[in-house]
Protein backbone atom coordinates (compact mmCIF):
# COMPACT_ATOMS: atom_id res chain seq x y z
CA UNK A 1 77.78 108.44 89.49
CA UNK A 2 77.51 111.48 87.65
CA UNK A 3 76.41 113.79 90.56
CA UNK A 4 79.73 115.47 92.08
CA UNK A 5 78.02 118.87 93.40
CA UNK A 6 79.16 117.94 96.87
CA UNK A 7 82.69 117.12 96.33
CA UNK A 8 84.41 117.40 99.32
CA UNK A 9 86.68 120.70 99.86
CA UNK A 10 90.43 120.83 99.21
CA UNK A 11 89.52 118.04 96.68
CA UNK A 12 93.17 117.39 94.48
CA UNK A 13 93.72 115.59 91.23
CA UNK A 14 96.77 114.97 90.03
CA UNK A 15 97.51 113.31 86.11
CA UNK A 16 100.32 111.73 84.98
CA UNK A 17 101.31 112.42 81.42
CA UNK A 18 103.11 109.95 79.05
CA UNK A 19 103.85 111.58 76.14
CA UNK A 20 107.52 111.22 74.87
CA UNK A 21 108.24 115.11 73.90
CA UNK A 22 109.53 117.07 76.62
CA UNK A 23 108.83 120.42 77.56
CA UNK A 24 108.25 122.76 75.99
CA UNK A 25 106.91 120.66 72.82
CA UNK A 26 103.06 120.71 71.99
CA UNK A 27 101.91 117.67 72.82
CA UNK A 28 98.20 115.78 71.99
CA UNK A 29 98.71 113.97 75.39
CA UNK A 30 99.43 116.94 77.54
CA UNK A 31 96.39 118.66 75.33
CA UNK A 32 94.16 116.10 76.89
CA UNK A 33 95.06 116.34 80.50
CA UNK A 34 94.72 120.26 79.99
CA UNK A 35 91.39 119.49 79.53
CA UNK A 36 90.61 116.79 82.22
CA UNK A 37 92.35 119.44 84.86
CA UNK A 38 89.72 122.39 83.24
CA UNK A 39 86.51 119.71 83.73
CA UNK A 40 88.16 118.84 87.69
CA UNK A 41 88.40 122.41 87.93
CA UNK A 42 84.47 122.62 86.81
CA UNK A 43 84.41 119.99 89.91
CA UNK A 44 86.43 123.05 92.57
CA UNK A 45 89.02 120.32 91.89
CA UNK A 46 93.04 121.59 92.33
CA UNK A 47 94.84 119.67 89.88
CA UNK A 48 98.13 118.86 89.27
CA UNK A 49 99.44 117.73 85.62
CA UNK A 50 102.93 116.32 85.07
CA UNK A 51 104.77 115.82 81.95
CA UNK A 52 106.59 112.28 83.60
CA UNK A 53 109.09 112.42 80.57
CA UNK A 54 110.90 116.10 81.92
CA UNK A 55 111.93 113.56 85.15
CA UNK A 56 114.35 111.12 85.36
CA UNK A 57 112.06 108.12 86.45
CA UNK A 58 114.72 105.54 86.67
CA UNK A 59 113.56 102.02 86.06
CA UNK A 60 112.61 99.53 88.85
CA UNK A 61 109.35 98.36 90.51
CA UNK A 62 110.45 99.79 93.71
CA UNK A 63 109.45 103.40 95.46
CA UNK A 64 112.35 104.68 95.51
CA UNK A 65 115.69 103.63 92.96
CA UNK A 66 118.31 105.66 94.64
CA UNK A 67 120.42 108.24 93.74
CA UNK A 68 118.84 110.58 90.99
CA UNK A 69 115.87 108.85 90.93
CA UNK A 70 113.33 111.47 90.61
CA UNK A 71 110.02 108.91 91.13
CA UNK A 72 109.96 109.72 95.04
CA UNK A 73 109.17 113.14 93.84
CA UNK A 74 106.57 112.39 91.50
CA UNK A 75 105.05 109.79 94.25
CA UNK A 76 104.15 112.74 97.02
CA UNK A 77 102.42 114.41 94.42
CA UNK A 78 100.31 111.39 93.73
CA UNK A 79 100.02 110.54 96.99
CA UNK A 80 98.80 114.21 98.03
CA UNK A 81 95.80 113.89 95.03
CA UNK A 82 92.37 112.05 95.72
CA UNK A 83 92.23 111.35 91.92
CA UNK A 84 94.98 110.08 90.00
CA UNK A 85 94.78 110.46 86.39
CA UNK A 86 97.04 108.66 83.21
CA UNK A 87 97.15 110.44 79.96
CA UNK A 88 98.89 108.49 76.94
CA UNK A 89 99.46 108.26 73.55
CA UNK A 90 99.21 105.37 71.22
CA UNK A 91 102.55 103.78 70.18
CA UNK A 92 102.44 100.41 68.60
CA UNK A 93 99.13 99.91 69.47
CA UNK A 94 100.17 100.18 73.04
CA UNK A 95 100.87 103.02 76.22
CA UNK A 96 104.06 105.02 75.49
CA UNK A 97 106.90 103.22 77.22
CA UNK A 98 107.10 106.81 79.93
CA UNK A 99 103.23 105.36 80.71
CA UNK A 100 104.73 101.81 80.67
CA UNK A 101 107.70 103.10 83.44
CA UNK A 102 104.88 104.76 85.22
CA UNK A 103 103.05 101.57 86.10
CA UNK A 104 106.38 99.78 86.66
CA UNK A 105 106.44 102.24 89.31
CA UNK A 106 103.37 102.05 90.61
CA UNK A 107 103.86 98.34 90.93
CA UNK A 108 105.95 99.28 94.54
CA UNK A 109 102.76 100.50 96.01
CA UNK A 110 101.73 96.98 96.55
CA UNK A 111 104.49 96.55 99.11
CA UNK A 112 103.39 100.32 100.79
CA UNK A 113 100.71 98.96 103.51
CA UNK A 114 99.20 100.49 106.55
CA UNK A 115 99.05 97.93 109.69
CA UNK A 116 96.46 96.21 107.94
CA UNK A 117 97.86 95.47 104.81
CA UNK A 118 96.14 98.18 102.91
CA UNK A 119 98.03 100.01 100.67
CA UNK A 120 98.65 103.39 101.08
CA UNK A 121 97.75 104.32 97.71
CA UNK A 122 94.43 102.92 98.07
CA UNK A 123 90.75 104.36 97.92
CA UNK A 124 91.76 106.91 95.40
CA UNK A 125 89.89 107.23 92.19
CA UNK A 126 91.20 106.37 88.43
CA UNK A 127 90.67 107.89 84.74
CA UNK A 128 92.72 107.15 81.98
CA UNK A 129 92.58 109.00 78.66
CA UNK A 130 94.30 107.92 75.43
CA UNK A 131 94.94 109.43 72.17
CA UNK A 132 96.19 108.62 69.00
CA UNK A 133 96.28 107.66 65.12
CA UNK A 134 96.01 104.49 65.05
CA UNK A 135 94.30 101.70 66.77
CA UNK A 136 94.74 100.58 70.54
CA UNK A 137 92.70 103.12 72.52
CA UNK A 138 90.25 100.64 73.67
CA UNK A 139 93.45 97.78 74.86
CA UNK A 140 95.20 100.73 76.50
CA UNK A 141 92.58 102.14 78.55
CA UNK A 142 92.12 98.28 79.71
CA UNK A 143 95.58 97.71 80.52
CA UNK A 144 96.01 100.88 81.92
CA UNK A 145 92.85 100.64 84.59
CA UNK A 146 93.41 97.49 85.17
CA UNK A 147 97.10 98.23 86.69
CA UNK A 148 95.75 100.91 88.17
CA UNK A 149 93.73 98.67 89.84
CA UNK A 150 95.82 96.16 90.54
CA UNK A 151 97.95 98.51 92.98
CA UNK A 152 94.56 99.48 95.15
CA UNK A 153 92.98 102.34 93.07
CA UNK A 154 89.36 102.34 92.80
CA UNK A 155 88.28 102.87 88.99
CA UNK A 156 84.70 104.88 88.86
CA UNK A 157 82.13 103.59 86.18
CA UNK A 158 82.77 105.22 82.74
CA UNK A 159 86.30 106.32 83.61
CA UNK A 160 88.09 107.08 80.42
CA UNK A 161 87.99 108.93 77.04
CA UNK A 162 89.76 108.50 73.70
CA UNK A 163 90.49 109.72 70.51
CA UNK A 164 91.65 107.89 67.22
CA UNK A 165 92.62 109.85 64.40
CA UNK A 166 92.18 108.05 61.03
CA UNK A 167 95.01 105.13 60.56
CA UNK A 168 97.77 106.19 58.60
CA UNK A 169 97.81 109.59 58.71
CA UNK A 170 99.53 112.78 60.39
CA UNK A 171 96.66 114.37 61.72
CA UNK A 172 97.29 114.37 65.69
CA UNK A 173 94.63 115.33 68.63
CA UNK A 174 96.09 118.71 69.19
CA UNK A 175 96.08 119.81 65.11
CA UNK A 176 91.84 119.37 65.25
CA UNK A 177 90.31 122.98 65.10
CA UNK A 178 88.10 121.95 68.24
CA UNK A 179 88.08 118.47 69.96
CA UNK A 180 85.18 116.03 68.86
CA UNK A 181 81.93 116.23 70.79
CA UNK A 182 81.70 112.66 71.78
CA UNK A 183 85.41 113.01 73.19
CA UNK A 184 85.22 115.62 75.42
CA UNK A 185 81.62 114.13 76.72
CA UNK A 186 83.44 111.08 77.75
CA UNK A 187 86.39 113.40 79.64
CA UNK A 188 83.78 115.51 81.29
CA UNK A 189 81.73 112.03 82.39
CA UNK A 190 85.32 110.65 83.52
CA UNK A 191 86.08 113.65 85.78
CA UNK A 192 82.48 114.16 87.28
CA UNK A 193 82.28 110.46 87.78
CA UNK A 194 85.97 109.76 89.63
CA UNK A 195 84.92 113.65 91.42
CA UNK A 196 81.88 111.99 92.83
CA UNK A 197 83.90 108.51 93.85
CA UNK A 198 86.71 110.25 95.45
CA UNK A 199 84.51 112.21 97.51
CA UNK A 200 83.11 109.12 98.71
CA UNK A 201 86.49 107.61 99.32
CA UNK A 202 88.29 110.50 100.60
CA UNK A 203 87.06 109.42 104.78
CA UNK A 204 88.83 106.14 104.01
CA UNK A 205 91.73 107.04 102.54
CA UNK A 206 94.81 105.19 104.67
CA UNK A 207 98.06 107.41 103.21
């Protein structure tokens, strides 16, 4: 699903970033979807990458949590993108608790429907990327597509990339003098491949 060359025009992406340092910190997560929007823009893909932690996402598994809840925002930029993206780092062993209030979020999709019960989020393509220094790439990227899922999102085959820096230490993604080979082949896979699904999806998109 590799062949994306006629990706539809006006084509949008737009990745969700769950790092916990605000803006303006350097950040291996926002690093990451840098490069995923630089292989969608390889694609002709516009694409649109948000730092979730610089809005107040208030908790709640609804679409909108009232006053000062910034999440409606957020939610017409996802809804405006034929590829949604999730970018997170490892804590614990597990998504960053912004990534963890993202799907929370998401979770009020399910109750968004058109007149036949689809949800408005659906037939939009997935990728997930995860980095980190210690283990839990592999159970993230799981979780994480799987939710994704879950809410109507259509995950294209080989839809993620990773990177584990050795346990223990203080090296992070964005301190590497270039990012591994094997890495960035993955990200560029992930993009052509949910490119190439969302193109096919994009004539039965519902919202």
């Amino acid at each position: 699903m590799t062949d994306s060359g006629s990706a539809s025009p006006g084509l949008h992406a737009c990745i969700l970033v769950g790092t916990l340092k605000p803006s303006p910190a350097q950040s291996s997560s926002m690093l990451m979807a840098q490069q995923f929007a630089d292989a969608f823009t390889g694609h002709g893909v516009d694409t649109d990458v948000v730092r979730v932690v610089d809005f107040d996402v208030r908790p709640g598994v609804d679409v909108d949590m009232g006053s000062g809840d910034e999440w409606p925002g957020l939610r017409e930029r996802i809804m405006a993108a034929d590829i949604l993206g999730i970018v997170s780092p490892t804590w614990m062993g597990h998504p960053s608790s912004v990534t963890q209030r993202v799907l929370e979020r998401l979770d009020g999709e399910l109750s968004q429907t058109n007149e036949q019960g689809t949800p408005l989020i659906a037939n939009r393509a997935a990728v997930v990327g995860v980095v980190g220094n210690e283990d839990g790439a592999h159970k993230i990227i799981a979780d994480v597509l799987q939710a994704l899922n879950d809410v109507g999102l259509a995950v294209p085959s080989q839809a993620s990339t990773y990177w584990n820096g050795e346990a223990m230490h203080k090296v992070d993604y964005k301190d590497l003098p270039e990012p591994p080979k094997a890495t960035v082949s993955a990200l560029t896979t992930a993009a052509a491949n949910a490119v190439a699904l969302a193109t096919a999806l994009r004539p039965s998109r519902v919202g």
